[in-house]
N, C-alpha and C. Protein backbone atom coordinates (compact mmCIF):
# COMPACT_ATOMS: atom_id res chain seq x y z
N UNK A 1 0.85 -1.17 0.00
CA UNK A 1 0.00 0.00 0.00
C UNK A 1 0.90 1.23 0.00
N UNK A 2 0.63 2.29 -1.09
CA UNK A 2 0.69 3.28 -0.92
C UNK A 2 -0.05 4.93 -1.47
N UNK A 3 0.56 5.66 -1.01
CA UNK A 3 -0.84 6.72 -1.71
C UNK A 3 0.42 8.30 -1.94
N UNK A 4 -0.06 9.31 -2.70
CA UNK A 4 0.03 10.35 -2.81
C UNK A 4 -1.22 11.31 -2.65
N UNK A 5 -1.35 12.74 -3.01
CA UNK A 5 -2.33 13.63 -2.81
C UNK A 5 -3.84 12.95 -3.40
N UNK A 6 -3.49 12.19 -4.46
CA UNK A 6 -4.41 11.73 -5.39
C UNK A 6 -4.71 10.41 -5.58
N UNK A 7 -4.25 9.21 -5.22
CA UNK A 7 -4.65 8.46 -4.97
C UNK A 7 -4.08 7.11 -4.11
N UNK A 8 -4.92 6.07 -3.38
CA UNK A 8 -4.45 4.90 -2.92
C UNK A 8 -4.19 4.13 -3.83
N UNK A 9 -2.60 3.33 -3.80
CA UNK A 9 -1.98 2.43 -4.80
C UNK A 9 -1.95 1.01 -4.07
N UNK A 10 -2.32 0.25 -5.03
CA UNK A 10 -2.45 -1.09 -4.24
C UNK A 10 -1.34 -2.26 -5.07
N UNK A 11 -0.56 -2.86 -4.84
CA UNK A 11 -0.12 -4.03 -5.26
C UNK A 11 0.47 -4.93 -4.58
N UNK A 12 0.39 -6.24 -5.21
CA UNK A 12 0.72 -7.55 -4.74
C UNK A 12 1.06 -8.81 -5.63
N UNK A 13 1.63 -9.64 -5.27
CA UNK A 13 2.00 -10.55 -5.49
C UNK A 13 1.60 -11.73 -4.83
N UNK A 14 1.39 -12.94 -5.93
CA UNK A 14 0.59 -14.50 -5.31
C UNK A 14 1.76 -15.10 -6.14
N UNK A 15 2.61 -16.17 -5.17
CA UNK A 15 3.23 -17.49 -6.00
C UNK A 15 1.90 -17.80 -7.07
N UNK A 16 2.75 -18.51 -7.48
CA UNK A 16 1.96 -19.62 -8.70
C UNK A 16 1.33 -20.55 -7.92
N UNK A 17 0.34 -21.06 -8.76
CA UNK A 17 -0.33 -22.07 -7.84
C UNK A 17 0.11 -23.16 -8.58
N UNK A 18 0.17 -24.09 -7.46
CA UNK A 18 1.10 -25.25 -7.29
C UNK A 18 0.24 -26.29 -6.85
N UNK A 19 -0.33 -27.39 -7.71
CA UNK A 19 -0.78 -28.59 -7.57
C UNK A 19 -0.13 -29.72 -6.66
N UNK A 20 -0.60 -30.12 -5.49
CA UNK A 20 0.12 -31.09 -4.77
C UNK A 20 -0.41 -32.03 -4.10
N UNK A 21 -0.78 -33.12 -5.25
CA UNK A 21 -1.15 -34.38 -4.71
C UNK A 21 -1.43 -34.70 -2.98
N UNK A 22 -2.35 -35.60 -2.32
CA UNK A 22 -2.84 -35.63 -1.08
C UNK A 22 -2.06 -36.46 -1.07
N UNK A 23 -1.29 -37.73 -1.86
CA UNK A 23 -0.32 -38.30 -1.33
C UNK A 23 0.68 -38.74 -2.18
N UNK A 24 2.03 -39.50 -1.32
CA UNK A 24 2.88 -39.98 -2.69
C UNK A 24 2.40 -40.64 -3.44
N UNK A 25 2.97 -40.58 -5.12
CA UNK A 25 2.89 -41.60 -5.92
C UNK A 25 4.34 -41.54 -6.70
N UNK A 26 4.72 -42.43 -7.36
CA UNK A 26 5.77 -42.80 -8.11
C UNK A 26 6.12 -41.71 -9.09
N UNK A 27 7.25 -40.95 -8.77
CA UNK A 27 7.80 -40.05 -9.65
C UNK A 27 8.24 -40.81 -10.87
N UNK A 28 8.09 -40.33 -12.65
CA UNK A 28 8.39 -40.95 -13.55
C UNK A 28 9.96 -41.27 -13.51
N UNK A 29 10.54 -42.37 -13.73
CA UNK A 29 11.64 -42.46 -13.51
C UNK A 29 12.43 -42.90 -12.81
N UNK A 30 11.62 -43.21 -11.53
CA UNK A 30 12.21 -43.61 -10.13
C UNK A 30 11.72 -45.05 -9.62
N UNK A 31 12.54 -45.06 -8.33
CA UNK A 31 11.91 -46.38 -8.05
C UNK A 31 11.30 -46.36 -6.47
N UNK A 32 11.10 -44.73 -6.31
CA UNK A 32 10.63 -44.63 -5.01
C UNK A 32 9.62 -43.31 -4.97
N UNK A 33 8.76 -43.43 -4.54
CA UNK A 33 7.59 -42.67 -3.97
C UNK A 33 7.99 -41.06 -3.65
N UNK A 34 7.29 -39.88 -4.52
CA UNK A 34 7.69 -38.71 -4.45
C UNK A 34 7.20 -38.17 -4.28
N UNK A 35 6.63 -36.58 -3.80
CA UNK A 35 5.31 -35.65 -4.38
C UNK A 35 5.80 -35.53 -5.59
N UNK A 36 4.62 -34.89 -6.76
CA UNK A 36 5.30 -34.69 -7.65
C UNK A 36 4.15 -32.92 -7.26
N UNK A 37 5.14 -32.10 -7.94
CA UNK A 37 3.99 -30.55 -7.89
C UNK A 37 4.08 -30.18 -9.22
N UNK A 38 3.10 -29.55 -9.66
CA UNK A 38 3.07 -29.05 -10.69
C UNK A 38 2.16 -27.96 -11.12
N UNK A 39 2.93 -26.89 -11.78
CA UNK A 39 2.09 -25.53 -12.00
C UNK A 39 0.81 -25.58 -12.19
N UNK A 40 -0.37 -25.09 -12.15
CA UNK A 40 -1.09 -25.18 -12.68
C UNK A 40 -1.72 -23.47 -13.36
N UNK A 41 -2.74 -23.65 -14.07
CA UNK A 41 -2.58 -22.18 -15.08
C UNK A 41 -4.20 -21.58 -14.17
N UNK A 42 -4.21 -20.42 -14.17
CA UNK A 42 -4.89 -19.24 -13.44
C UNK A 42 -6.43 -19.36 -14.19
N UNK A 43 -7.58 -19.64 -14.13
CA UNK A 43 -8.61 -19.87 -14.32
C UNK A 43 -9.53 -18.22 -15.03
N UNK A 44 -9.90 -18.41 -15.70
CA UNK A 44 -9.96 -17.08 -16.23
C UNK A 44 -11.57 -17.43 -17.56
N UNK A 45 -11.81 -16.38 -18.16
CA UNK A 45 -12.76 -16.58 -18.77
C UNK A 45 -14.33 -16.49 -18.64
N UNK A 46 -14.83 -16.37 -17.38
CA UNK A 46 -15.83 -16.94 -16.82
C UNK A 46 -16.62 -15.45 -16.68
N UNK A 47 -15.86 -14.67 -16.32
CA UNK A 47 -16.07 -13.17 -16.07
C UNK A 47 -16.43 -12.17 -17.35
N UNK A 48 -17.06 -11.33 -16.55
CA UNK A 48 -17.68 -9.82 -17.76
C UNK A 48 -17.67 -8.90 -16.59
N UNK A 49 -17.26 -7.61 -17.21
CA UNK A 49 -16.96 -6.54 -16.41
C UNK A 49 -18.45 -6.47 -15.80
N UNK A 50 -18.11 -6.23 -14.30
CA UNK A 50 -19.15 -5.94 -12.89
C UNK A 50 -20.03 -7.30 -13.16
N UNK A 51 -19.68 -8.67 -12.94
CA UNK A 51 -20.27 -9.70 -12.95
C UNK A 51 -19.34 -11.08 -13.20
N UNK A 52 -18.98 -11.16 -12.07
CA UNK A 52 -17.21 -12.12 -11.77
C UNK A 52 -18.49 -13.20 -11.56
N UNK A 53 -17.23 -14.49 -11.62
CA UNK A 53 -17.49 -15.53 -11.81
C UNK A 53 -16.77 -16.44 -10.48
N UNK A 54 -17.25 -17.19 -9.89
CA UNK A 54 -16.37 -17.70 -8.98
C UNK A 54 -15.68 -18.81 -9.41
N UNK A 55 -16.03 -19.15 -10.80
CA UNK A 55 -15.23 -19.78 -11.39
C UNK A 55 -13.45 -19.56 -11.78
N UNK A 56 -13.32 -18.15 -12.05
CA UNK A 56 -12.62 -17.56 -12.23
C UNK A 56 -11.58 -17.16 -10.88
N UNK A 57 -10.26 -17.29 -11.05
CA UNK A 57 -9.45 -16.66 -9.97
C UNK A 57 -9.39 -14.76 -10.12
N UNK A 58 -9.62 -14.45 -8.18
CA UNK A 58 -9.72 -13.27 -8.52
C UNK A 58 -9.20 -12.80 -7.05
N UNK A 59 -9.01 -11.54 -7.17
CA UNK A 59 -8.37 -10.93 -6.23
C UNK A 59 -9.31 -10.10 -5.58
N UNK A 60 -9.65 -9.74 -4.48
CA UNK A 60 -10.84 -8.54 -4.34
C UNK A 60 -9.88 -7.70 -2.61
N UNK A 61 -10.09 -6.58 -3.61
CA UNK A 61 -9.85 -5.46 -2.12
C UNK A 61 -10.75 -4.91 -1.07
N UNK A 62 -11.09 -5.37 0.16
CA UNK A 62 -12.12 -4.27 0.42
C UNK A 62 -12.03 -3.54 1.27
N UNK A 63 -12.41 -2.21 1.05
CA UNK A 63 -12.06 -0.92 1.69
C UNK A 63 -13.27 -0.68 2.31
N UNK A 64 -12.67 -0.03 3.88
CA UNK A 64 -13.42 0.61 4.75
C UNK A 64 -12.80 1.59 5.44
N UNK A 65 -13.74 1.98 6.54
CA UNK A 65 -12.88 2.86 7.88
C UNK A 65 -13.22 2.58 9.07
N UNK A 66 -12.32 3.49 9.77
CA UNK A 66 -13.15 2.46 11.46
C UNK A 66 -14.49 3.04 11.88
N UNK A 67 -15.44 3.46 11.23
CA UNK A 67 -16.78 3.70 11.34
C UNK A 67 -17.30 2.59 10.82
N UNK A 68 -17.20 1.97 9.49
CA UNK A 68 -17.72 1.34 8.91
C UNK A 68 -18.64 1.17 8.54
N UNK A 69 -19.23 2.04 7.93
CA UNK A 69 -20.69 2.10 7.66
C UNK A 69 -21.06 1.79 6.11
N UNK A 70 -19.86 2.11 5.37
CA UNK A 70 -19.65 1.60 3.97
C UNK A 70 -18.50 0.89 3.14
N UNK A 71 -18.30 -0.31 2.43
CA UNK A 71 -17.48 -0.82 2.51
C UNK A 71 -17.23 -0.66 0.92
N UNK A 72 -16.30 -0.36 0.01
CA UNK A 72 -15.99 -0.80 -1.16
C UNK A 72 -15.31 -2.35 -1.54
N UNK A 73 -15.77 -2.95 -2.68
CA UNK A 73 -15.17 -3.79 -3.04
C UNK A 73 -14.64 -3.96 -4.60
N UNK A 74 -13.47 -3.79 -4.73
CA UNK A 74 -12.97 -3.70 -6.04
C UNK A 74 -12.55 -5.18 -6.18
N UNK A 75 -12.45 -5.71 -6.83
CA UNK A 75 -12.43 -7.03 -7.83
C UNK A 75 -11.82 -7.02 -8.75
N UNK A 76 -10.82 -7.50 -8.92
CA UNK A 76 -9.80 -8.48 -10.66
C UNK A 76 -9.55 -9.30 -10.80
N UNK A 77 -9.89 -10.00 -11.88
CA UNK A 77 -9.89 -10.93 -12.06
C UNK A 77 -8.00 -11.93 -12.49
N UNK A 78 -7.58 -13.05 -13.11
CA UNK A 78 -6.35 -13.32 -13.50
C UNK A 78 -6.23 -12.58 -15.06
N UNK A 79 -7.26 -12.43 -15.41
CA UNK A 79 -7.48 -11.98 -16.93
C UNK A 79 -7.54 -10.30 -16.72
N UNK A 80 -7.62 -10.18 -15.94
CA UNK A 80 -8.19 -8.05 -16.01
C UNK A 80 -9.24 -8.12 -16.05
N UNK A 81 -10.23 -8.35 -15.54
CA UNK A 81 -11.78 -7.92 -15.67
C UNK A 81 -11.91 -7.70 -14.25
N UNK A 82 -12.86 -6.74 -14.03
CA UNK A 82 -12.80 -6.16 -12.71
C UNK A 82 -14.39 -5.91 -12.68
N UNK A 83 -14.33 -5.60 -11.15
CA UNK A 83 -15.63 -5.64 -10.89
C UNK A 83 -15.39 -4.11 -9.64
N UNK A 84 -16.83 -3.60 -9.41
CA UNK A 84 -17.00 -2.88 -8.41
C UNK A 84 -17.93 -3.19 -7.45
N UNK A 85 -18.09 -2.11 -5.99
CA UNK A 85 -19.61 -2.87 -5.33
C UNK A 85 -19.49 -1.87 -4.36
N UNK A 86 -20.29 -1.08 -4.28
CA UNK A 86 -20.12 -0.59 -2.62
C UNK A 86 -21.36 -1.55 -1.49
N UNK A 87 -21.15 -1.54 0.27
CA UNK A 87 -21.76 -2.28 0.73
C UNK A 87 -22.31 -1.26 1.76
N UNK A 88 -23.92 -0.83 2.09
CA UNK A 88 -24.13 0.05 2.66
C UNK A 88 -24.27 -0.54 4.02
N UNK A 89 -23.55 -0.41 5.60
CA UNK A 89 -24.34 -1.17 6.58
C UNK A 89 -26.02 -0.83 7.41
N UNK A 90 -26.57 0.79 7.00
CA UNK A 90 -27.56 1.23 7.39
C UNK A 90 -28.47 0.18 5.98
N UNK A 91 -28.17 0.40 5.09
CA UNK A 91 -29.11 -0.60 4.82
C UNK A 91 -29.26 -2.06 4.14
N UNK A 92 -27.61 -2.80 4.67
CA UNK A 92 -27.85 -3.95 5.12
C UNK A 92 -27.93 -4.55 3.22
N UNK A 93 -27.49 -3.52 2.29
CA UNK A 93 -27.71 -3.57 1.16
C UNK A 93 -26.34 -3.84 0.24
N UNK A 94 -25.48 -4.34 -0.59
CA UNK A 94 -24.40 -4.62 -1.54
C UNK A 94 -25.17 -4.28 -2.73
N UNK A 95 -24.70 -2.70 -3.38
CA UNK A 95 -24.96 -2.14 -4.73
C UNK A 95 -23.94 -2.58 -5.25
N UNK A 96 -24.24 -3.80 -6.52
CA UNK A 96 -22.73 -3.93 -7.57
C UNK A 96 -23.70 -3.01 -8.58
N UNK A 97 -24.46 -2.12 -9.27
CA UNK A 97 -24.42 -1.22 -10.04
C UNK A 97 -23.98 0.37 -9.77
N UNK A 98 -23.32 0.15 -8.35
CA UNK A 98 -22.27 1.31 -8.10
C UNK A 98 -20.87 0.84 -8.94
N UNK A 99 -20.81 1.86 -9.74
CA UNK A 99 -19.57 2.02 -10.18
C UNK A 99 -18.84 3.42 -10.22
N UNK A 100 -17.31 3.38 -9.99
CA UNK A 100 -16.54 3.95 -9.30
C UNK A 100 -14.89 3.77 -10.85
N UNK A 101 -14.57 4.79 -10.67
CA UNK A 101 -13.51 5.60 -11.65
C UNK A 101 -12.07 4.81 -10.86
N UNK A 102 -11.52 3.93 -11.18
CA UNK A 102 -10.07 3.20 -10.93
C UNK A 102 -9.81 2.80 -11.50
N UNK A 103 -8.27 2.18 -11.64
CA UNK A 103 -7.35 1.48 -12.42
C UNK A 103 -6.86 0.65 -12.14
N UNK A 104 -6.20 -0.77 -12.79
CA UNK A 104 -5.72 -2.21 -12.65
C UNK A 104 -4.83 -2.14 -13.58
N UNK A 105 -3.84 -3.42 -12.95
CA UNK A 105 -3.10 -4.19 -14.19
C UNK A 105 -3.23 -5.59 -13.54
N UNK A 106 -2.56 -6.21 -14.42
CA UNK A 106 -2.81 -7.94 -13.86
C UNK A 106 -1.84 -8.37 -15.22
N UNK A 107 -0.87 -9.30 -14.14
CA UNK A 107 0.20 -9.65 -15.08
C UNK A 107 -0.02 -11.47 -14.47
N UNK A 108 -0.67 -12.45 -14.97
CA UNK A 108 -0.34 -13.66 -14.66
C UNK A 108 -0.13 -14.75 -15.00
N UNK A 109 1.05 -15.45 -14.89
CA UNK A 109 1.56 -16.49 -15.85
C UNK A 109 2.05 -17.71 -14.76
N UNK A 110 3.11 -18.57 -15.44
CA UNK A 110 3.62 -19.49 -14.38
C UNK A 110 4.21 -19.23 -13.34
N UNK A 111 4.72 -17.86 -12.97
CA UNK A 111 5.41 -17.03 -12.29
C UNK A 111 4.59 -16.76 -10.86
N UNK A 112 3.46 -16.87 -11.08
CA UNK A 112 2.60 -16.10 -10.45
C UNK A 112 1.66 -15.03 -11.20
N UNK A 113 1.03 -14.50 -10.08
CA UNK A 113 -0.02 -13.55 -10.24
C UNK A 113 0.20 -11.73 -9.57
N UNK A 114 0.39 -10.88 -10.55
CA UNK A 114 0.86 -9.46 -9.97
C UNK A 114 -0.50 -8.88 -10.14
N UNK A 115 -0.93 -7.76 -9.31
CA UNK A 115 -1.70 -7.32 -9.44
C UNK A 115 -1.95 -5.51 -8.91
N UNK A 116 -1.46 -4.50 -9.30
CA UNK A 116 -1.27 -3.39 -9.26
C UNK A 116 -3.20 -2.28 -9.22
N UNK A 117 -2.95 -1.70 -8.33
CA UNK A 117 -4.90 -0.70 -8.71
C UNK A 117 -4.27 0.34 -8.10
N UNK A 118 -5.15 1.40 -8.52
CA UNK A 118 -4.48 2.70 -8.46
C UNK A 118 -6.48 3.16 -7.66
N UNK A 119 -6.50 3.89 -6.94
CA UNK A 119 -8.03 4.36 -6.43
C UNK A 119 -8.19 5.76 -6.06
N UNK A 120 -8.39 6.52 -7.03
CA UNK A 120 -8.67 7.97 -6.34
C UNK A 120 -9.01 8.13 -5.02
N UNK A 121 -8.76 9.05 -4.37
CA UNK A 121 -9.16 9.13 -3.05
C UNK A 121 -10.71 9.89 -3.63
N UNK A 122 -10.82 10.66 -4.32
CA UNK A 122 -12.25 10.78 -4.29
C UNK A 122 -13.05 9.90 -4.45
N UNK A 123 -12.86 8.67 -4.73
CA UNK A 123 -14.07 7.53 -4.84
C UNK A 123 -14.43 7.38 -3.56
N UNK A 124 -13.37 6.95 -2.43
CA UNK A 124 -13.27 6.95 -1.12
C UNK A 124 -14.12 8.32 -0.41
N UNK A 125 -13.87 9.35 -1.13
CA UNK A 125 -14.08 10.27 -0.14
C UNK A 125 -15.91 10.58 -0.46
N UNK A 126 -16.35 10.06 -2.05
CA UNK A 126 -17.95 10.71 -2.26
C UNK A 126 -18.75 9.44 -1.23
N UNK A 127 -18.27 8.41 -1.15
CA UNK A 127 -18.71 7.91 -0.51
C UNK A 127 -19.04 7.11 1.46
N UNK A 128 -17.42 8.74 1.53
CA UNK A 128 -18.19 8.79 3.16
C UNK A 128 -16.96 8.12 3.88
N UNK A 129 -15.83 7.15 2.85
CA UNK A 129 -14.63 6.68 3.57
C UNK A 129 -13.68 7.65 4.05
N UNK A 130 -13.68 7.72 5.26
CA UNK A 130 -12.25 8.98 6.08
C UNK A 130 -10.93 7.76 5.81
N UNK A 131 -10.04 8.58 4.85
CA UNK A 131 -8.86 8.16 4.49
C UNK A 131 -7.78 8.31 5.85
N UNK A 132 -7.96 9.00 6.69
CA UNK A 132 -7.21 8.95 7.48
C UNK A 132 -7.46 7.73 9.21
N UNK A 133 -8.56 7.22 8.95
CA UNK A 133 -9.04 5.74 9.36
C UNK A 133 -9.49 5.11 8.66
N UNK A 134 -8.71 4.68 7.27
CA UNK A 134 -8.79 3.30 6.72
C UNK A 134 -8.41 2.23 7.34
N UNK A 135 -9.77 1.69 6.90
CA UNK A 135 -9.27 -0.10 7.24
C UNK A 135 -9.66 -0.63 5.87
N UNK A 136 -8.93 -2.40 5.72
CA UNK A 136 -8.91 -2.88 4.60
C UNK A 136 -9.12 -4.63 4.96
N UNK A 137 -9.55 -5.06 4.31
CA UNK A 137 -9.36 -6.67 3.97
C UNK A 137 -9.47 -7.03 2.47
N UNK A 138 -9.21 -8.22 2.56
CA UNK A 138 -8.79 -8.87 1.33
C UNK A 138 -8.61 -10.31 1.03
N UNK A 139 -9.03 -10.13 -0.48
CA UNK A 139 -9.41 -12.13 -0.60
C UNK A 139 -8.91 -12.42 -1.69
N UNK A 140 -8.57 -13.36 -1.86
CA UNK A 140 -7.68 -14.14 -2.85
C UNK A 140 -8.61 -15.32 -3.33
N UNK A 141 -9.88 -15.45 -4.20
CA UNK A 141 -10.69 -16.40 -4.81
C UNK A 141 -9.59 -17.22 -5.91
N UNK A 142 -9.51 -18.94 -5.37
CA UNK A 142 -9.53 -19.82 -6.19
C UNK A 142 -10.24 -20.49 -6.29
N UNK A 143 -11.08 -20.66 -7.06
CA UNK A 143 -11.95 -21.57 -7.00
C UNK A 143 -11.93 -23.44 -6.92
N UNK A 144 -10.54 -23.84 -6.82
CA UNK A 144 -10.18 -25.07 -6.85
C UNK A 144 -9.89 -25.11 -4.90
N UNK A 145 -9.33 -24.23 -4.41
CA UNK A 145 -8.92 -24.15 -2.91
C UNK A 145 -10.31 -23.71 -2.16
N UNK A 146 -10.62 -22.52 -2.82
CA UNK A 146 -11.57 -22.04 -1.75
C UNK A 146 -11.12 -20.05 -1.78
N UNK A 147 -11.22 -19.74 -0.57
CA UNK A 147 -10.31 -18.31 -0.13
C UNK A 147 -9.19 -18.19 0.39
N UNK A 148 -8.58 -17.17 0.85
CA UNK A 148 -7.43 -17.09 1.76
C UNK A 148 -7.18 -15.35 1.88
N UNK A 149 -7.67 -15.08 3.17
CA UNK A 149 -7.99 -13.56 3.54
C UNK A 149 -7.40 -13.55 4.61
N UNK A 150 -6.70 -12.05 4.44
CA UNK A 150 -5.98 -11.36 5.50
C UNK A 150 -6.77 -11.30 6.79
N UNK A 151 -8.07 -11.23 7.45
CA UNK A 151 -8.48 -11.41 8.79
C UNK A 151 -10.12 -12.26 8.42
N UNK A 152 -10.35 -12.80 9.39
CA UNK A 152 -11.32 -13.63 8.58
C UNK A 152 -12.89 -12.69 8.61
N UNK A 153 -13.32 -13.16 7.80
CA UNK A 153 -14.03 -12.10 6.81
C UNK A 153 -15.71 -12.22 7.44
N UNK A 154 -15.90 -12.80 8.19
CA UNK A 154 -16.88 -12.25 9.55
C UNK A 154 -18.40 -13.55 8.78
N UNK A 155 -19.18 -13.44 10.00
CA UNK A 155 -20.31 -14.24 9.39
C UNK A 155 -20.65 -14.54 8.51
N UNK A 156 -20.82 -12.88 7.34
CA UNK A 156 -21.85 -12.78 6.56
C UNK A 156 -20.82 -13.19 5.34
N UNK A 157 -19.56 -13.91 5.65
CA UNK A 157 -18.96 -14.39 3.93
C UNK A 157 -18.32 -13.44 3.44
N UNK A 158 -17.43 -13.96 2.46
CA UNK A 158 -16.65 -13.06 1.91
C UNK A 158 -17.34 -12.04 0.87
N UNK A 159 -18.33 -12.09 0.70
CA UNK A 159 -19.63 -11.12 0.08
C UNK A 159 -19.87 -9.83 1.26
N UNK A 160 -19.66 -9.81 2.44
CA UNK A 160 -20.21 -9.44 3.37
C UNK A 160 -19.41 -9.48 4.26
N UNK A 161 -18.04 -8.19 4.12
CA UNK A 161 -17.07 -8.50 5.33
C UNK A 161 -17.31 -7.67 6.43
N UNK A 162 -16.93 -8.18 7.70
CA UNK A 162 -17.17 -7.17 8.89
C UNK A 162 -15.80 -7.24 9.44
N UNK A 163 -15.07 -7.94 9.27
CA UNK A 163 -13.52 -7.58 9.39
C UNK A 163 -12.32 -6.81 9.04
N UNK A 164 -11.92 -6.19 9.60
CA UNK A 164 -10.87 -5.36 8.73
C UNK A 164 -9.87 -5.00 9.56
N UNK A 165 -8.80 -4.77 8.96
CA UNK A 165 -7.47 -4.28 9.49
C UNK A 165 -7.06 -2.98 9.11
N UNK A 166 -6.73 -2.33 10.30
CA UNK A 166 -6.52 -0.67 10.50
C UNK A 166 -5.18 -0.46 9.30
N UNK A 167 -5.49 0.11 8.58
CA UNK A 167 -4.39 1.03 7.26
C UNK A 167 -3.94 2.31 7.64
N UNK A 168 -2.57 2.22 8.47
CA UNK A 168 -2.32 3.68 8.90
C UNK A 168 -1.69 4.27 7.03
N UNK A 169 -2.23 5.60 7.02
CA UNK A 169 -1.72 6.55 6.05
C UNK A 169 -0.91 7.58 6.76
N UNK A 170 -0.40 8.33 5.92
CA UNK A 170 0.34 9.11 6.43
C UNK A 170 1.28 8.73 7.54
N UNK A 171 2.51 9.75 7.93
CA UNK A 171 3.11 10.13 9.12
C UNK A 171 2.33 9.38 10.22
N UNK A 172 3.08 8.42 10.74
CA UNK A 172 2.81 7.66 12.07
C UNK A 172 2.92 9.09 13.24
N UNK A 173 2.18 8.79 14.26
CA UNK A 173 1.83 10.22 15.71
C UNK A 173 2.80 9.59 16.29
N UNK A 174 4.12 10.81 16.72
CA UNK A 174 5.03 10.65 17.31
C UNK A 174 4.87 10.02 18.81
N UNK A 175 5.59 9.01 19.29
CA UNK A 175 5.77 8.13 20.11
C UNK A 175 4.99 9.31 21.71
N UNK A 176 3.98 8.92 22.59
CA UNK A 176 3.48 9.73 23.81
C UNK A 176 5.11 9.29 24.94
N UNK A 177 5.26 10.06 25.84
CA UNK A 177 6.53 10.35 26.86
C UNK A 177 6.03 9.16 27.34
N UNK A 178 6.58 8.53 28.20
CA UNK A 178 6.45 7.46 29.21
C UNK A 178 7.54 6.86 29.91
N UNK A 179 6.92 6.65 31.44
CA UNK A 179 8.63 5.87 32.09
C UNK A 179 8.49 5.03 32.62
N UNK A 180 9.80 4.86 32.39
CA UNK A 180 10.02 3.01 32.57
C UNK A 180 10.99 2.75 34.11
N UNK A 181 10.50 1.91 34.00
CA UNK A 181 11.43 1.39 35.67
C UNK A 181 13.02 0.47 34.70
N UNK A 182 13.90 0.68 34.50
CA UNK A 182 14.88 -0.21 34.48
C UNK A 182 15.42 -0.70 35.12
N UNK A 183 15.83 -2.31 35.88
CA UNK A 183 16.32 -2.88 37.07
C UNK A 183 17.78 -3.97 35.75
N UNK A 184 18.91 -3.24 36.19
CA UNK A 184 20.28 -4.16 35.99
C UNK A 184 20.40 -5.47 36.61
């Protein structure tokens, strides 16, 4: 994470996903019992912009603050198709025909999966998020595994997060005085 006057920058990196048998079997060649692992390719296709597929591997960001009263969820897919959503908690409602002005890249091959978004702070800000108490979570959809999210993503599913982790911006508040007893 990072940001300037104008916007929050997001990127990351996922190893490759790596197929690994539940148990040994005979590596070709050998005469003894091996894992064998092997790449497997990023699931893609399934998706149309603002209407993901859980078929599809995808990445989703979601932004809040420590009020939480509205949550964004941006979505990309392994292919670049992206999705938007804001989540209202007064009324208990997820608009995916909110759409919102951002940017992606998505680079993914055997290497792994990169994934770069750029987010105006005004998207954040028409809709009520205080940038200076952001919080964030985040999900990593494979559809062969399941999820794998930074704090777990609360009752209502990864559709419906109530979890989040505090995003300090800016200049950390200089350390408060305090004393300590030291014993040699």
């Amino acid at each position: 994470f990072r940001h300037d006057d104008r916007q929050l920058y997001v990127g990351l990196q996922r190893p490759p996903i790596i197929f690994r048998p539940p148990r040994a079997v005979r590596a070709p060649g050998t005469s003894h019992g091996a894992f064998i692992s092997e790449a497997r390719t990023w699931k893609t296709g399934q998706s149309k912009m603002d209407a993901l597929s859980p078929k599809d591997n995808l990445w989703r960001l979601i932004v809040s603050d420590k009020a939480a009263q509205r949550a964004v969820y941006l979505s990309v897919t392994a292919d670049g198709t992206r999705a938007d959503a804001i989540y209202d908690e007064s009324e208990k409602k997820m608009n995916q025909d909110w759409n919102a002005t951002w940017e992606s890249a998505v680079v993914a091959d055997t290497n792994g999966m990169s994934i770069e978004m750029a987010i105006p702070w005004v998207v954040l800000d028409k809709v009520g998020i205080k940038r200076e108490q952001l919080a964030v979570n985040f999900v990593m959809l494979d559809p062969s595994i399941g999820t794998e999210a930074l704090t777990y993503l609360g009752i209502g599913g990864y559709d419906h997060c109530s979890n989040f982790t505090p995003l300090g911006i800016g200049a950390p508040k200089p350390p408060q005085e305090r004393a300590f007893t030291v014993r040699l």
